[in-house]
PDB file of N, CA and C in Angstrom:
ATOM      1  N   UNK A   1      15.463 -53.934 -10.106  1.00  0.00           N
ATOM      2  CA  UNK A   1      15.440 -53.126  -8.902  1.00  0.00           C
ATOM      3  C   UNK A   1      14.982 -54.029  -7.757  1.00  0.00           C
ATOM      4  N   UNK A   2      15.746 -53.874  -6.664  1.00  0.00           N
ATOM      5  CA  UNK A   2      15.884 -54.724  -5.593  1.00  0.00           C
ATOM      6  C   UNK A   2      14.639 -53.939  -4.941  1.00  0.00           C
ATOM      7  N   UNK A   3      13.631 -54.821  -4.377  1.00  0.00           N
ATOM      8  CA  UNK A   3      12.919 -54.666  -3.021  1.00  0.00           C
ATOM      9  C   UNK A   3      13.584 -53.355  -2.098  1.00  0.00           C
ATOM     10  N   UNK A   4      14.301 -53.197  -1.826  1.00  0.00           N
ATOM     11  CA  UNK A   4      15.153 -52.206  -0.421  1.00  0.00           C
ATOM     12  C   UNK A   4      14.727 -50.842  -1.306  1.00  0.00           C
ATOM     13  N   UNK A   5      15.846 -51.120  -2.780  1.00  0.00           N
ATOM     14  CA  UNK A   5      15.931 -50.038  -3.616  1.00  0.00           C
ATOM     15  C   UNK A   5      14.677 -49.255  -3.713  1.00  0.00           C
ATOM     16  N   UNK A   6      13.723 -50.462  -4.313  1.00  0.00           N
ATOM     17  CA  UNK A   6      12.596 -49.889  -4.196  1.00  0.00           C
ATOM     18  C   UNK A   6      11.740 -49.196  -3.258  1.00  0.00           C
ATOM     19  N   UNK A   7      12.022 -49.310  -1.690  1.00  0.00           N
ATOM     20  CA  UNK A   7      11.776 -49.092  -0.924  1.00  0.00           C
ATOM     21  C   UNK A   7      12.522 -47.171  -0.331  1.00  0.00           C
ATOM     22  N   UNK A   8      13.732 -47.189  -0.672  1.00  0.00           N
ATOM     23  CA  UNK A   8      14.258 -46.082  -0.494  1.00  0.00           C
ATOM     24  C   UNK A   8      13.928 -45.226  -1.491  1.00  0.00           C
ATOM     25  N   UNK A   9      13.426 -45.525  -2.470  1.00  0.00           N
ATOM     26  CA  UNK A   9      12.880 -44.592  -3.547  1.00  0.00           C
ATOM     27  C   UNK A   9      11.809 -44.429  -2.874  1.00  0.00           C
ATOM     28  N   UNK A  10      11.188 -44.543  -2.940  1.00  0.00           N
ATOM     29  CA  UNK A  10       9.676 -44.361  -2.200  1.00  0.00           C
ATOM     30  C   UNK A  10       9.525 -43.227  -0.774  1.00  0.00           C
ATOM     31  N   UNK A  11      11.025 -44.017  -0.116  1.00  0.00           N
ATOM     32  CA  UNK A  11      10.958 -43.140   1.027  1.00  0.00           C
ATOM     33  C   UNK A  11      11.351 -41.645   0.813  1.00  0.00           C
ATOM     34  N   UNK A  12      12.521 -41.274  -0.540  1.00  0.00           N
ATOM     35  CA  UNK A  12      12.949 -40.068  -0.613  1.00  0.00           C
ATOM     36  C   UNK A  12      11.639 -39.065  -1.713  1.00  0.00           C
ATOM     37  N   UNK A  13      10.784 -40.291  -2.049  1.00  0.00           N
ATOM     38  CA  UNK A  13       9.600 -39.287  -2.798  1.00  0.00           C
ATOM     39  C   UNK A  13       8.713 -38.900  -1.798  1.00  0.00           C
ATOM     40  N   UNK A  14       8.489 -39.865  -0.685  1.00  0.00           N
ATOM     41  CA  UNK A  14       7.716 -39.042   0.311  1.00  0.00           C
ATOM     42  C   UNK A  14       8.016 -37.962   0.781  1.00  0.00           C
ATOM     43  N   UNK A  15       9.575 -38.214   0.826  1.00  0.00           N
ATOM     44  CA  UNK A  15      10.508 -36.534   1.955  1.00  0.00           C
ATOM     45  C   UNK A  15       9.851 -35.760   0.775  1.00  0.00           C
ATOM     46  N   UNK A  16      10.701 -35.918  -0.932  1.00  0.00           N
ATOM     47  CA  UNK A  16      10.093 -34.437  -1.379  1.00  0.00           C
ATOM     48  C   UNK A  16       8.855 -34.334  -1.554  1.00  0.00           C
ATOM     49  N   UNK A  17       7.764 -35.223  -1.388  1.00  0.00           N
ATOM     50  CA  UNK A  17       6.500 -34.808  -1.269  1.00  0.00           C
ATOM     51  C   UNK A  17       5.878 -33.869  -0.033  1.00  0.00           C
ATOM     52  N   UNK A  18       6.484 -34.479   1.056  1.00  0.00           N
ATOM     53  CA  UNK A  18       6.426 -33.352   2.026  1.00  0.00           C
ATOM     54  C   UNK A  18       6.918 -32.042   2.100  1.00  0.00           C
ATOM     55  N   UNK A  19       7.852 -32.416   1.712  1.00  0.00           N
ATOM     56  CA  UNK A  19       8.739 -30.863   1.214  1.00  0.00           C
ATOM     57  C   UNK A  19       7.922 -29.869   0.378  1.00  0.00           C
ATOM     58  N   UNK A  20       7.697 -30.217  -0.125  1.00  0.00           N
ATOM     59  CA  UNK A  20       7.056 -29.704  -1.666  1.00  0.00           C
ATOM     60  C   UNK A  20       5.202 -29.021  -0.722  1.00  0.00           C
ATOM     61  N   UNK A  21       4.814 -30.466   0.073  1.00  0.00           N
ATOM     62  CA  UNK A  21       3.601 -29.718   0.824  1.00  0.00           C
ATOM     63  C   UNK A  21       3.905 -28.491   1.695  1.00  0.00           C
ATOM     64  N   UNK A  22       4.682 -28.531   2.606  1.00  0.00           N
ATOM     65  CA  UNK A  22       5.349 -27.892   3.458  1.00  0.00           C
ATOM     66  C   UNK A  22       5.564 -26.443   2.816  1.00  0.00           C
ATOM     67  N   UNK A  23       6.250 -26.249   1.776  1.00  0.00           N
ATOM     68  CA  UNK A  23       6.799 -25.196   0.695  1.00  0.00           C
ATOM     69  C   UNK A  23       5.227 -24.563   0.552  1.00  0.00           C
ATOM     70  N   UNK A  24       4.781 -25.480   0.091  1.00  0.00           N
ATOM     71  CA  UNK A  24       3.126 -25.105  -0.701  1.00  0.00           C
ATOM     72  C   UNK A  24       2.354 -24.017   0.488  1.00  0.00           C
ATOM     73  N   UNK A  25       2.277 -24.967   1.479  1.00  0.00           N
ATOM     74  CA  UNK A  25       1.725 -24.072   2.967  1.00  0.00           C
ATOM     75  C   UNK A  25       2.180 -23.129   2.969  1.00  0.00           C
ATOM     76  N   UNK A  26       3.546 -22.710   3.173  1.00  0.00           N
ATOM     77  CA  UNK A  26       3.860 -21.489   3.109  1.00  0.00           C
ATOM     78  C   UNK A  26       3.931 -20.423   2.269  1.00  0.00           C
ATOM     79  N   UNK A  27       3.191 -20.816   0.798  1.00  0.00           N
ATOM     80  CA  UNK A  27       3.295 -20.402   0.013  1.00  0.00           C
ATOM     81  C   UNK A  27       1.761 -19.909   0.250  1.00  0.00           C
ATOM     82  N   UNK A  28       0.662 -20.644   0.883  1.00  0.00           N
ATOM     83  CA  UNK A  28      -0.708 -20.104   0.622  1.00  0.00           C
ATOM     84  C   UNK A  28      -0.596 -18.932   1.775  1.00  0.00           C
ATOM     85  N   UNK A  29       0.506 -19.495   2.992  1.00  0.00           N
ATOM     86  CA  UNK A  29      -0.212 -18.438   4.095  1.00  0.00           C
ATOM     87  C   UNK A  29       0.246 -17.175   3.668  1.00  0.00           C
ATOM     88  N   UNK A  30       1.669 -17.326   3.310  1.00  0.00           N
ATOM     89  CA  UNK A  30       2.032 -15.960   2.431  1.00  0.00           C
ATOM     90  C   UNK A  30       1.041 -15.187   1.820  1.00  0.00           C
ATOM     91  N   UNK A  31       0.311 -15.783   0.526  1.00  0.00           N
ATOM     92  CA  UNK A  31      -0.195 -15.348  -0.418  1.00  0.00           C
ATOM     93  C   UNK A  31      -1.315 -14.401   0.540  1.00  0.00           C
ATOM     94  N   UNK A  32      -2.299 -15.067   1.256  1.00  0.00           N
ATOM     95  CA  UNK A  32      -3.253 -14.744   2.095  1.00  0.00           C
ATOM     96  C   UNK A  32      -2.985 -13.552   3.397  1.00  0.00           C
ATOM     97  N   UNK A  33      -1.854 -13.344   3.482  1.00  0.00           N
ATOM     98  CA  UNK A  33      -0.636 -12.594   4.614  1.00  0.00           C
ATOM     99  C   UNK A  33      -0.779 -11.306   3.714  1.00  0.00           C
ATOM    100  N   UNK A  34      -0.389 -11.683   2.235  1.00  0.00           N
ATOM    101  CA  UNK A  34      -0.176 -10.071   1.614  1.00  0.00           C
ATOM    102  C   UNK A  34      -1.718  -9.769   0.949  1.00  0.00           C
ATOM    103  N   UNK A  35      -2.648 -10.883   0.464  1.00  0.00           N
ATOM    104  CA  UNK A  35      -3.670 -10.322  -0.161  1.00  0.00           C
ATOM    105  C   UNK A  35      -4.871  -9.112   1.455  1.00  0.00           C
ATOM    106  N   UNK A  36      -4.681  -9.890   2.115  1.00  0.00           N
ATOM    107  CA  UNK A  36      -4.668  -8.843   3.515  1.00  0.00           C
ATOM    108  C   UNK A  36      -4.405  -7.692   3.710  1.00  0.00           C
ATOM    109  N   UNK A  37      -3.212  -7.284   3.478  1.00  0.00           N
ATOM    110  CA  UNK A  37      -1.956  -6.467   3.820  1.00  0.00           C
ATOM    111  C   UNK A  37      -2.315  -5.562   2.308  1.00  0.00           C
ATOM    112  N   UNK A  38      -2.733  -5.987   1.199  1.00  0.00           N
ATOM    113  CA  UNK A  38      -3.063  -5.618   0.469  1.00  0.00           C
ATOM    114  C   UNK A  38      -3.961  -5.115   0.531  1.00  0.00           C
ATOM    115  N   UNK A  39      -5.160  -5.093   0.774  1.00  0.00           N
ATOM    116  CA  UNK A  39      -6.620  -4.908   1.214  1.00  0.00           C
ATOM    117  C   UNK A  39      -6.595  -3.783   1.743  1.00  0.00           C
ATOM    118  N   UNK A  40      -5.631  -3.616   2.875  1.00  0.00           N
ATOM    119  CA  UNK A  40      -5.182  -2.625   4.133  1.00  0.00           C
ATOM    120  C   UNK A  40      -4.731  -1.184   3.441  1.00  0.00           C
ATOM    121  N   UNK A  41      -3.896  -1.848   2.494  1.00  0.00           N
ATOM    122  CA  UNK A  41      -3.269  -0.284   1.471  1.00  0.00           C
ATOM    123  C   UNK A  41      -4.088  -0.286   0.849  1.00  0.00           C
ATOM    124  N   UNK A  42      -4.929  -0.878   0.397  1.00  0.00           N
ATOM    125  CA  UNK A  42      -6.050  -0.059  -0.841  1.00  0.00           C
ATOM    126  C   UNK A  42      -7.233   0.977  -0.141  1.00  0.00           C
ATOM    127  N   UNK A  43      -6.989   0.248   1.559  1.00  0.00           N
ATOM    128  CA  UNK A  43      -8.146   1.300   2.427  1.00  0.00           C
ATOM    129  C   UNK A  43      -7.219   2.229   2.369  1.00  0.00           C
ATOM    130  N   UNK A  44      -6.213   2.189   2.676  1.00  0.00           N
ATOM    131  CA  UNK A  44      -5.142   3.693   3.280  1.00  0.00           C
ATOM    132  C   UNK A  44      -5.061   4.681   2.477  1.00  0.00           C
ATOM    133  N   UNK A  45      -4.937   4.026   1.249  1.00  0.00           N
ATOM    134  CA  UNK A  45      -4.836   5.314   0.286  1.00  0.00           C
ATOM    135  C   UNK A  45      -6.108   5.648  -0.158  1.00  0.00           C
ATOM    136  N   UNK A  46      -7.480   4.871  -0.450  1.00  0.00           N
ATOM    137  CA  UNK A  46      -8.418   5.430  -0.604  1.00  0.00           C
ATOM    138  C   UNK A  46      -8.883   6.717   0.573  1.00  0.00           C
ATOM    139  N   UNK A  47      -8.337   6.210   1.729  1.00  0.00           N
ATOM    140  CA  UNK A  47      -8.644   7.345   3.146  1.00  0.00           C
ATOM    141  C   UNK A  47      -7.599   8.557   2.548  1.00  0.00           C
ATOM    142  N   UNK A  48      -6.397   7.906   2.044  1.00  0.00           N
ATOM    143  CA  UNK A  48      -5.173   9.266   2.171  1.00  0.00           C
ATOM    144  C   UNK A  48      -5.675  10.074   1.096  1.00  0.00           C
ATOM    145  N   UNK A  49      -6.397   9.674   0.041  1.00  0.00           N
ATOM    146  CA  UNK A  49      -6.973  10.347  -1.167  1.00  0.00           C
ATOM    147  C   UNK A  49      -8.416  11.074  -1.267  1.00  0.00           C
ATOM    148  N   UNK A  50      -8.969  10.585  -0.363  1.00  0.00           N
ATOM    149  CA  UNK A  50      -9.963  11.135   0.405  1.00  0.00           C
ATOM    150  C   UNK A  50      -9.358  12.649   0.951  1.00  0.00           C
ATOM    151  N   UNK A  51      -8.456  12.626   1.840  1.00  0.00           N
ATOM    152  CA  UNK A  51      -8.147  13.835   2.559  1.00  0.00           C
ATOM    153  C   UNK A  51      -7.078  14.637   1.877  1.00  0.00           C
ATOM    154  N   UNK A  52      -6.530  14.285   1.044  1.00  0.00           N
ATOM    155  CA  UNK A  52      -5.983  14.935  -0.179  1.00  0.00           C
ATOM    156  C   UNK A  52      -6.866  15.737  -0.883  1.00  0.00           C
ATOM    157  N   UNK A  53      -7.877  15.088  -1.293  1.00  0.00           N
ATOM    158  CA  UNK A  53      -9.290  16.104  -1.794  1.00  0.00           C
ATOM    159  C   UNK A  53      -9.438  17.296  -0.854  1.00  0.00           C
ATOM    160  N   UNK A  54     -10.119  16.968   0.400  1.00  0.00           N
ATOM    161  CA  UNK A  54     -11.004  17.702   1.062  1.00  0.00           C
ATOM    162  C   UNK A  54      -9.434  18.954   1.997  1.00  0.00           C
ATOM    163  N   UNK A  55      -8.499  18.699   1.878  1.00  0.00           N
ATOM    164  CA  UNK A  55      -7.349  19.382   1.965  1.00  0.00           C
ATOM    165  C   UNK A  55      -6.968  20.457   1.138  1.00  0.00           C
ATOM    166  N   UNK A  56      -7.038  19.993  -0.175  1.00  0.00           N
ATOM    167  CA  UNK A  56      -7.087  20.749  -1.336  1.00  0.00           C
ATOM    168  C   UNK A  56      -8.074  21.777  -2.308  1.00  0.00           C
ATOM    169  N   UNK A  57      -9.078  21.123  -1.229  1.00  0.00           N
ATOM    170  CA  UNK A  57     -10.459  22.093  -1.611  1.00  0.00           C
ATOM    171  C   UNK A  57     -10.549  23.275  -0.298  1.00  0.00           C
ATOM    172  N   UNK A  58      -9.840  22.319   0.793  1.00  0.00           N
ATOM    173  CA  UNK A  58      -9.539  23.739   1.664  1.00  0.00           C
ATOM    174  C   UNK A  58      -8.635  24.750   1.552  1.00  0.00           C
ATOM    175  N   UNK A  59      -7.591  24.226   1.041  1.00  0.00           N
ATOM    176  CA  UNK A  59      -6.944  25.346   0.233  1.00  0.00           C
ATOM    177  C   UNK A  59      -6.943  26.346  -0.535  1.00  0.00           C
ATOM    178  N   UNK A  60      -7.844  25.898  -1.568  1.00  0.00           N
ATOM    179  CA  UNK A  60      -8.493  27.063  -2.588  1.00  0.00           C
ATOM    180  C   UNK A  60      -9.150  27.678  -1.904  1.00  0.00           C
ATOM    181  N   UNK A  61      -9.923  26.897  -1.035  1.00  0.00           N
ATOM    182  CA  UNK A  61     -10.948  28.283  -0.198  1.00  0.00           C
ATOM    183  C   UNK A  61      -9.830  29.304   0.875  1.00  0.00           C
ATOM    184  N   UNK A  62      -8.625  28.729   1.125  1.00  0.00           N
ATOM    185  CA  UNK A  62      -8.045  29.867   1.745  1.00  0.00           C
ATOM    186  C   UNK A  62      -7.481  30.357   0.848  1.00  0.00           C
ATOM    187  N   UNK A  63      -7.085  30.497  -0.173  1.00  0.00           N
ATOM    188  CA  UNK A  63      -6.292  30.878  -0.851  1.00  0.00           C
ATOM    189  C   UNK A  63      -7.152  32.271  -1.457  1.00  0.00           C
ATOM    190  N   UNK A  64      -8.448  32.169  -1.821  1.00  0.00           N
ATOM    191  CA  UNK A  64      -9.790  33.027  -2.476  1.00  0.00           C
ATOM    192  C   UNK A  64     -10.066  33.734  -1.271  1.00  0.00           C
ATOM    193  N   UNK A  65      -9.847  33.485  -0.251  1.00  0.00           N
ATOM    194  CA  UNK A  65     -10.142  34.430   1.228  1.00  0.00           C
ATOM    195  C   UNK A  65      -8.876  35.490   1.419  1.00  0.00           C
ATOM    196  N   UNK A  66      -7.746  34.720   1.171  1.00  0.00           N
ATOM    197  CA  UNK A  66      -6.468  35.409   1.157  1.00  0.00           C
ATOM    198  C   UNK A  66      -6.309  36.550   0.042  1.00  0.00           C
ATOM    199  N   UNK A  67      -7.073  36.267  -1.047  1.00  0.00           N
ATOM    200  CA  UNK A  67      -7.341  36.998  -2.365  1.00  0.00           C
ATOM    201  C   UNK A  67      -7.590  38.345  -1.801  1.00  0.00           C
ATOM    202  N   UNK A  68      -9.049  37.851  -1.697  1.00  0.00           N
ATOM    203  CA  UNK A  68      -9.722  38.696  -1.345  1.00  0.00           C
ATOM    204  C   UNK A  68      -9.503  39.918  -0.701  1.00  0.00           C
ATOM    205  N   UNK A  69      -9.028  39.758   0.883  1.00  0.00           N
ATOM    206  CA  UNK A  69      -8.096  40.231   1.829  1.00  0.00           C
ATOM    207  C   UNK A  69      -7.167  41.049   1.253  1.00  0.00           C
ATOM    208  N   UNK A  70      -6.564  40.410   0.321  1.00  0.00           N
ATOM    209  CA  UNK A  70      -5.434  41.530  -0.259  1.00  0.00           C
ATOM    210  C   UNK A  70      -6.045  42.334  -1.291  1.00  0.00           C
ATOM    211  N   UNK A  71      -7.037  42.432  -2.240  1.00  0.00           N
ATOM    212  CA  UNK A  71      -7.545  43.155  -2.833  1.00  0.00           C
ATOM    213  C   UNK A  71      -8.387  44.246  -2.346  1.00  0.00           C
ATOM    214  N   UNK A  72      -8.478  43.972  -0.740  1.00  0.00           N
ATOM    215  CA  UNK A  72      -9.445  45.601   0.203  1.00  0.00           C
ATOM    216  C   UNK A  72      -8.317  46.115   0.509  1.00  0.00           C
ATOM    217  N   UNK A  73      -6.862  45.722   0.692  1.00  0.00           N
ATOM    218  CA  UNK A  73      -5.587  46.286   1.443  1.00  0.00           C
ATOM    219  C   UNK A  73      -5.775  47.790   0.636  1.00  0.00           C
ATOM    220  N   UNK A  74      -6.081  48.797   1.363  1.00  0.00           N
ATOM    221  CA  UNK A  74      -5.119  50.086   0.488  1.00  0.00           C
ATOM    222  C   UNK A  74      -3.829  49.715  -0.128  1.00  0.00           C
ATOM    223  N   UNK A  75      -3.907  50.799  -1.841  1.00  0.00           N
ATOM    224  CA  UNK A  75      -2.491  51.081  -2.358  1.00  0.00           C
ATOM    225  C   UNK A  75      -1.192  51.474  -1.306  1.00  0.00           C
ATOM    226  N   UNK A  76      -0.223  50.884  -1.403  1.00  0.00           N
ATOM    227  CA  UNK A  76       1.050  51.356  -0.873  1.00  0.00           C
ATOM    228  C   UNK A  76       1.292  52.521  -1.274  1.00  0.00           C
ATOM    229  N   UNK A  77       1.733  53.781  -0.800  1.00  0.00           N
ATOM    230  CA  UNK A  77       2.063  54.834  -1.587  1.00  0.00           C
ATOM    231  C   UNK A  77       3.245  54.469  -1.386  1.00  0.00           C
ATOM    232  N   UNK A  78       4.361  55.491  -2.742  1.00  0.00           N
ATOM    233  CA  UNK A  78       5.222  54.952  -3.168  1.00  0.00           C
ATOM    234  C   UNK A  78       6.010  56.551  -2.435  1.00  0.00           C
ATOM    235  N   UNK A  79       7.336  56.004  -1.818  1.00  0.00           N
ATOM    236  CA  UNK A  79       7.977  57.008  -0.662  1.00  0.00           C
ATOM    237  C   UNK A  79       8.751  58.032  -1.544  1.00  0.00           C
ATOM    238  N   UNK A  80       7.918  59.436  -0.833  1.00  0.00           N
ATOM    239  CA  UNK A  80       8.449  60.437  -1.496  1.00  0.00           C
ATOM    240  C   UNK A  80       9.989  60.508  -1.798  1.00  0.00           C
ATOM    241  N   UNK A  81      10.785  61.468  -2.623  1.00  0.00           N
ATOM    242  CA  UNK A  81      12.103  61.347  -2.470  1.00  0.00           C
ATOM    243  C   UNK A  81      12.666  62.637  -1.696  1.00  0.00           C
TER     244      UNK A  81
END
């Protein structure tokens, strides 16, 4: 292997070494972009599950008020013929 040869080898391991860094970078900011973004949905739904509860506990309480309400209604009388 000629001197030059040797020399252009060298130069195309640097390109894919850069390449390969370059790739890598974008590979951490990514990673760090979604572990974020990730973070963000684990608040959202802990909040959305939060008010899913306290939604659903308001419900039953209208629902036992609504009960109620209909159990003081007077009987319907049933229409003479």
């Amino acid at each position: 292997m000629t001197l030059h040869i040797f020399f252009r080898y060298i130069d195309r391991m640097e390109a894919d070494i850069s390449r390969f860094e370059e790739k890598l970078n974008n590979f951490v900011t990514l990673f760090h972009r979604l572990r974020a973004e990730n973070n963000e949905l684990r608040q959202t739904v802990a909040m959305k599950s939060d008010e899913v509860k306290r939604l659903s506990e308001k419900l039953d309480q209208t629902k036992t008020r609504v009960e109620a309400l209909i159990a003081q209604l007077p009987e319907a009388e049933s229409p003479r013929p």
